[in-house]
PDB file of N, CA and C in Angstrom:
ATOM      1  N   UNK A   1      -7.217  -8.457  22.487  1.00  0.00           N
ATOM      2  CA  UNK A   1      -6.759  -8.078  21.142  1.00  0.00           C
ATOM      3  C   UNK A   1      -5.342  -8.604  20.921  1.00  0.00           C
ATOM      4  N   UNK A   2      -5.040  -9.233  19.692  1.00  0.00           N
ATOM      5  CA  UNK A   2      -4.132  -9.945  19.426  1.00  0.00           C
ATOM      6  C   UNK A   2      -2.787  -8.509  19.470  1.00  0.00           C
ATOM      7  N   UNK A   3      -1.710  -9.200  19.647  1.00  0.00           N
ATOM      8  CA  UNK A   3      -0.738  -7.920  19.650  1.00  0.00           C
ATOM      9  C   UNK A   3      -0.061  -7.762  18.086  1.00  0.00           C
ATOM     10  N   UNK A   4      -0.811  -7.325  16.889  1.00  0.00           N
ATOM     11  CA  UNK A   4      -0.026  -7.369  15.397  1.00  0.00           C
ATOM     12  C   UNK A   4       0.601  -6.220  15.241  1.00  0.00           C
ATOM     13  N   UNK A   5       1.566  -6.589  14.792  1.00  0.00           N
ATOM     14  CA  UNK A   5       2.300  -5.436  14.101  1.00  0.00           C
ATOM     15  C   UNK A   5       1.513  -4.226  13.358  1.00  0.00           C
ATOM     16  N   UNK A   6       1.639  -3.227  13.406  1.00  0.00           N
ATOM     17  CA  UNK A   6       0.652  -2.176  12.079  1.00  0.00           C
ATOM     18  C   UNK A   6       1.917  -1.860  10.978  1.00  0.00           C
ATOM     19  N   UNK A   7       1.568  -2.146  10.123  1.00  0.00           N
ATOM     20  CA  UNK A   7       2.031  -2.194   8.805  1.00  0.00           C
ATOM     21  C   UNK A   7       1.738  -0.644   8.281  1.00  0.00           C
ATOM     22  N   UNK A   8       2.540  -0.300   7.610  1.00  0.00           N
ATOM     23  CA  UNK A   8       2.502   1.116   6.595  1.00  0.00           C
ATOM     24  C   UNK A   8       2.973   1.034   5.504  1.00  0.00           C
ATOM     25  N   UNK A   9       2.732   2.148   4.197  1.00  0.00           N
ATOM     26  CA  UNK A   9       3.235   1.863   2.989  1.00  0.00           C
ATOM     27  C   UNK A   9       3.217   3.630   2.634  1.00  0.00           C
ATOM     28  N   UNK A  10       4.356   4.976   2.164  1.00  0.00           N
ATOM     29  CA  UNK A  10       4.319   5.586   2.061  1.00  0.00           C
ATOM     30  C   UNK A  10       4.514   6.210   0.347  1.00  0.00           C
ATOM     31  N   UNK A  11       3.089   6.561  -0.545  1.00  0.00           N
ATOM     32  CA  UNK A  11       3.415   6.818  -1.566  1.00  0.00           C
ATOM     33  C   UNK A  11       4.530   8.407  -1.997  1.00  0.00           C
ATOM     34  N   UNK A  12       5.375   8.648  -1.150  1.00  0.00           N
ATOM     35  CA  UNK A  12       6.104   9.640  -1.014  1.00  0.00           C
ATOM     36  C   UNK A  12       7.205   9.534  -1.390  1.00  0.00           C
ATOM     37  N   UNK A  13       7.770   7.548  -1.318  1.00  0.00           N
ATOM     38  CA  UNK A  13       8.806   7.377  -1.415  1.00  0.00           C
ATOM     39  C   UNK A  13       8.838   6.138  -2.746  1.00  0.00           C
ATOM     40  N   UNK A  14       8.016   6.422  -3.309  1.00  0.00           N
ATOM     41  CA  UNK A  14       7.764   5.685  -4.729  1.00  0.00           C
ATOM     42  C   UNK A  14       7.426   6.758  -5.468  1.00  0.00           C
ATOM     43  N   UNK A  15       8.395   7.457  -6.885  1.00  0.00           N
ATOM     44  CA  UNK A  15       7.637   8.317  -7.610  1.00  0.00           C
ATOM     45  C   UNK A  15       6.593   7.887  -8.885  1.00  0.00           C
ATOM     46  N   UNK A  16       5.930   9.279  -8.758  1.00  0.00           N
ATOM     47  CA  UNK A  16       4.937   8.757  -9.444  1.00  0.00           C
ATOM     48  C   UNK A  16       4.573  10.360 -10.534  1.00  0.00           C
ATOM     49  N   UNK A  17       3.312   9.858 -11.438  1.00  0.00           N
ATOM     50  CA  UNK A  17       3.459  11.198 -12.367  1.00  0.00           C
ATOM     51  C   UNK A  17       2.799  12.364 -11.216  1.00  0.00           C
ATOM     52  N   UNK A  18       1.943  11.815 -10.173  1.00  0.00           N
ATOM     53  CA  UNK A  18       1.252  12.769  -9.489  1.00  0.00           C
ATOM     54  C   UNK A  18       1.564  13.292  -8.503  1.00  0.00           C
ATOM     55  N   UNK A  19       2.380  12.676  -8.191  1.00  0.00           N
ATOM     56  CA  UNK A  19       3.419  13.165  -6.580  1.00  0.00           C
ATOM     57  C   UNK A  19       2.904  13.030  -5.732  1.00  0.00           C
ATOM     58  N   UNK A  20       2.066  11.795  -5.207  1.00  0.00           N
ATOM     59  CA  UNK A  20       1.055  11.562  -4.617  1.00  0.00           C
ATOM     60  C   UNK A  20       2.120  11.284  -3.323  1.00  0.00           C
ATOM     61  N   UNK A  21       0.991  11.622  -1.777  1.00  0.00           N
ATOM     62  CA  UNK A  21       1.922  12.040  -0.868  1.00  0.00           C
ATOM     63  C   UNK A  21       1.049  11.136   0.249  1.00  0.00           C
ATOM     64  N   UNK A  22      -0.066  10.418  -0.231  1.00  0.00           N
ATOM     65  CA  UNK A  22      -0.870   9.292   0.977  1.00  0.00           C
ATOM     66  C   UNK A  22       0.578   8.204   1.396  1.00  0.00           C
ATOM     67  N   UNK A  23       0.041   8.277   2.963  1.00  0.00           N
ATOM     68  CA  UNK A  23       0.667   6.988   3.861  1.00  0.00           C
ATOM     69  C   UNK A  23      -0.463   6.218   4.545  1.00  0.00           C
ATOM     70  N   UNK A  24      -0.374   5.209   4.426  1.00  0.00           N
ATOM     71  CA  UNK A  24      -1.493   4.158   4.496  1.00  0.00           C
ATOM     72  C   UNK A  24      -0.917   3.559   5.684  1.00  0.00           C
ATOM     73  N   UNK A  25      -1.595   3.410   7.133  1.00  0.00           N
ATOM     74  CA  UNK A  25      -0.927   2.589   7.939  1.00  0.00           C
ATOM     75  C   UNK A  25      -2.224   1.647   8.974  1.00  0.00           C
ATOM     76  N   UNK A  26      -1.884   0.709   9.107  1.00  0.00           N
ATOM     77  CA  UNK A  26      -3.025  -0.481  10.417  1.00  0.00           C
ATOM     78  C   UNK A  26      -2.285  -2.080   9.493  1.00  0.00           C
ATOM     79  N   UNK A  27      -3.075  -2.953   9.720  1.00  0.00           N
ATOM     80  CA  UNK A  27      -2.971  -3.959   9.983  1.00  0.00           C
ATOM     81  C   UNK A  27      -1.980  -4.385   8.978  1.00  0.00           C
ATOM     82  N   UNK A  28      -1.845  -5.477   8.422  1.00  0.00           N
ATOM     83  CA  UNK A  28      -1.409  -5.643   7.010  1.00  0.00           C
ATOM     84  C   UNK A  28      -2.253  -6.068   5.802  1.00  0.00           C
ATOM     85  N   UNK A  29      -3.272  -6.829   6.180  1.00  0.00           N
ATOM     86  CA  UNK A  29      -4.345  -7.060   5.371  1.00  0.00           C
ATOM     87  C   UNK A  29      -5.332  -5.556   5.039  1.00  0.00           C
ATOM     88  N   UNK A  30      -5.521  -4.705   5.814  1.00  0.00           N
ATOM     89  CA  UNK A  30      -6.309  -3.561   5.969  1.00  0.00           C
ATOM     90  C   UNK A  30      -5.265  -2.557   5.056  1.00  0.00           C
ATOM     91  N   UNK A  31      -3.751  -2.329   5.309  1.00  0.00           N
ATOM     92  CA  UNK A  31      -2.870  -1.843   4.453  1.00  0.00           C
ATOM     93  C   UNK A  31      -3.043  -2.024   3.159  1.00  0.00           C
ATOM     94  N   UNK A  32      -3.148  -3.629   2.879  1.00  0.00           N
ATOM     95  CA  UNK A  32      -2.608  -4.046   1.151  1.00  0.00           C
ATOM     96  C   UNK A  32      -3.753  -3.912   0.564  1.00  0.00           C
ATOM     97  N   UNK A  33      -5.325  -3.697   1.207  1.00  0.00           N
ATOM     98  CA  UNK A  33      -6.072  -3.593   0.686  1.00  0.00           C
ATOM     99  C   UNK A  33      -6.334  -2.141   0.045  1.00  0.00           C
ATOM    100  N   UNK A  34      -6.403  -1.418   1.009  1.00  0.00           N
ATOM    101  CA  UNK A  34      -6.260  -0.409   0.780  1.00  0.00           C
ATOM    102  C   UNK A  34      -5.650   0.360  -0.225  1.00  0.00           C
ATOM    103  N   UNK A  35      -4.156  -0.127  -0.126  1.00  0.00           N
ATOM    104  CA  UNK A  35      -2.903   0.219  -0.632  1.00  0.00           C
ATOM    105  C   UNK A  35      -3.491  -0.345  -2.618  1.00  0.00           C
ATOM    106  N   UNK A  36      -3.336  -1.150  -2.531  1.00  0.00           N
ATOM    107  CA  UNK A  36      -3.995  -1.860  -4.002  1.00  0.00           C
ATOM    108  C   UNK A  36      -5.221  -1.080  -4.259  1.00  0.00           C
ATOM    109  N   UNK A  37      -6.362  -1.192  -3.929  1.00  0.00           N
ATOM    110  CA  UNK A  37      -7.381  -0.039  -4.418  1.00  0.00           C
ATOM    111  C   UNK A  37      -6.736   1.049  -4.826  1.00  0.00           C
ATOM    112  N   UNK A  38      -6.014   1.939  -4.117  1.00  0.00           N
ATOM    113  CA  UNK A  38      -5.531   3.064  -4.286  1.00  0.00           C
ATOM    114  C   UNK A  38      -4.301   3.207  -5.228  1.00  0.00           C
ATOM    115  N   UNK A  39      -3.919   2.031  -5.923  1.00  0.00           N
ATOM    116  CA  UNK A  39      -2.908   2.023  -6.831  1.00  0.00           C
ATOM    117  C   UNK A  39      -3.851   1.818  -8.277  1.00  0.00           C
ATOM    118  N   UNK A  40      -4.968   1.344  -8.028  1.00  0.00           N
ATOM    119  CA  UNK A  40      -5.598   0.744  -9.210  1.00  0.00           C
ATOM    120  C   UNK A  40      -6.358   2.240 -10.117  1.00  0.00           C
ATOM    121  N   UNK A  41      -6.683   2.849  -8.660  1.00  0.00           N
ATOM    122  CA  UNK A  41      -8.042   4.058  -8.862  1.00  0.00           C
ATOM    123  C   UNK A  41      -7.247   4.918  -9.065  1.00  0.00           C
ATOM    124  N   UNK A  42      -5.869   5.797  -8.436  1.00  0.00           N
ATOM    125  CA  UNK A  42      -5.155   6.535  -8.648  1.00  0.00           C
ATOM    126  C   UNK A  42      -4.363   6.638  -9.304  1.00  0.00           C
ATOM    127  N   UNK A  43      -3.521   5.223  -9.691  1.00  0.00           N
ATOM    128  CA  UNK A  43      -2.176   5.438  -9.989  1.00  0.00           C
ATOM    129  C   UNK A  43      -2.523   4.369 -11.660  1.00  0.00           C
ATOM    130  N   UNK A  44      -3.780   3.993 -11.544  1.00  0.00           N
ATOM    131  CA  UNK A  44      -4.155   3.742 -12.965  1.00  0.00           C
ATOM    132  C   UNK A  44      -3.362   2.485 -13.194  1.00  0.00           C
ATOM    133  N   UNK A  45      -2.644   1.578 -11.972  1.00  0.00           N
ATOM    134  CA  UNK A  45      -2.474   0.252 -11.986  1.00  0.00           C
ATOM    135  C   UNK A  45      -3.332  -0.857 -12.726  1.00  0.00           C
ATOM    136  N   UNK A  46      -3.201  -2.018 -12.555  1.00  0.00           N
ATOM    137  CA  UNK A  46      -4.248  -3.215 -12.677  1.00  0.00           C
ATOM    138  C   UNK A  46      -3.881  -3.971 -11.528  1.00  0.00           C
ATOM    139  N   UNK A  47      -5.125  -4.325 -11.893  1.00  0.00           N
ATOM    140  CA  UNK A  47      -5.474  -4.972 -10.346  1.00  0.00           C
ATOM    141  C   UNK A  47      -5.724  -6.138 -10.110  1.00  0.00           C
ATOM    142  N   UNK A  48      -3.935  -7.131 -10.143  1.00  0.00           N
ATOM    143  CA  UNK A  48      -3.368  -8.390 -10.233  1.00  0.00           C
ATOM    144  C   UNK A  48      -3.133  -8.828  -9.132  1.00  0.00           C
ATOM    145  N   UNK A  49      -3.102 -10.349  -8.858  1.00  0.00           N
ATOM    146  CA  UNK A  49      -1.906 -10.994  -7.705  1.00  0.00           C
ATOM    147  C   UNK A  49      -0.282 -10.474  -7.600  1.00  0.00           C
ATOM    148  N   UNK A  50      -0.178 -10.013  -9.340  1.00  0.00           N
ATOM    149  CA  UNK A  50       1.314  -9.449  -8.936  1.00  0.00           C
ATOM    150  C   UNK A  50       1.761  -8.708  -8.257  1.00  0.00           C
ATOM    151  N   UNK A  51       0.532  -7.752  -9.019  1.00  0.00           N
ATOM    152  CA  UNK A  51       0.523  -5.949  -8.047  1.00  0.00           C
ATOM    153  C   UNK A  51       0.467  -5.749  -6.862  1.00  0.00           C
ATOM    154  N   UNK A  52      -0.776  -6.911  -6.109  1.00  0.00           N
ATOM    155  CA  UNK A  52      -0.869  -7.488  -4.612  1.00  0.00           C
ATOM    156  C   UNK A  52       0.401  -7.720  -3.880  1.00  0.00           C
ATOM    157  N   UNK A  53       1.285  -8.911  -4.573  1.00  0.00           N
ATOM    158  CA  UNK A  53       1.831  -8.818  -4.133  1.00  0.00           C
ATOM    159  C   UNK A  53       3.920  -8.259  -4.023  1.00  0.00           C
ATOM    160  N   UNK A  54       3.815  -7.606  -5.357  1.00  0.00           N
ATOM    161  CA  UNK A  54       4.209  -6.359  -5.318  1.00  0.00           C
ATOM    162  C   UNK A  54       4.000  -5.416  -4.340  1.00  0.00           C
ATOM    163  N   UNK A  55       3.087  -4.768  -3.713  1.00  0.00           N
ATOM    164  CA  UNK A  55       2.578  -3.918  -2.718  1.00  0.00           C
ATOM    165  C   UNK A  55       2.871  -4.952  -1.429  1.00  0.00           C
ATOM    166  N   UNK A  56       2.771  -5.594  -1.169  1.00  0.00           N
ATOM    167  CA  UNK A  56       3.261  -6.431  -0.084  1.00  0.00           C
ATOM    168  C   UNK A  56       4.862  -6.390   0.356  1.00  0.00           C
ATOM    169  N   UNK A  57       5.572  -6.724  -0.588  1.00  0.00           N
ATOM    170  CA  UNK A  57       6.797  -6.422  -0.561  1.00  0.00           C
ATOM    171  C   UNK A  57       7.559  -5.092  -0.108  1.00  0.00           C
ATOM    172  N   UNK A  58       6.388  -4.246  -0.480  1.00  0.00           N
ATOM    173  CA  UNK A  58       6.928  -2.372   0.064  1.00  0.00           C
ATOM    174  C   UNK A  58       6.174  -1.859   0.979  1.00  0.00           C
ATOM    175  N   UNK A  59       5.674  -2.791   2.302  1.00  0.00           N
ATOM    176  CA  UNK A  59       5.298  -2.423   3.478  1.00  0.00           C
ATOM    177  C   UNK A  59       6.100  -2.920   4.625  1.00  0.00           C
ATOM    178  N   UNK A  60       5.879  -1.788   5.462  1.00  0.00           N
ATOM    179  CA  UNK A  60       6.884  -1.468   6.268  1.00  0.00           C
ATOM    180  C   UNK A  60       6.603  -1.465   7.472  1.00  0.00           C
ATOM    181  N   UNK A  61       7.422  -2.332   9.077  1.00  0.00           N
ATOM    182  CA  UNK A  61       6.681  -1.839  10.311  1.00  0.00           C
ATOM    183  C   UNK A  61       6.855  -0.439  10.308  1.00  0.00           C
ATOM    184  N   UNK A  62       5.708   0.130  11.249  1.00  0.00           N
ATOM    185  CA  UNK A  62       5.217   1.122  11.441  1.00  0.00           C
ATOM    186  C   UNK A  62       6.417   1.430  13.114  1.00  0.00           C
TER     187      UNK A  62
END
């Protein structure tokens, strides 16, 4: 197994109207995926390359 970093992204420290309190953490591809679904379905985002990589930019080693 390759040795990758695990990536995290904590919606705790981005406010939001819901006060949403998920931390998303593993790979980085498995993160942003995640992380993006869950901005689109929850947080009533769209679901762009920007936003992608927007959310890329606010992950964090673990």
């Amino acid at each position: 197994m390759a040795d990758t970093k695990r990536k995290v992204i904590d919606c705790r420290l981005y406010p939001s109207v819901n006060n949403c309190s998920l931390t998303i953490c593993g790979s980085e591809e498995e993160v942003l995926r995640v992380a993006v679904r869950h901005a689109v379905e929850e947080h009533g985002h769209q679901a762009t390359p920007e936003l992608r990589e927007q959310i890329r930019s606010l992950l964090k080693d673990e």
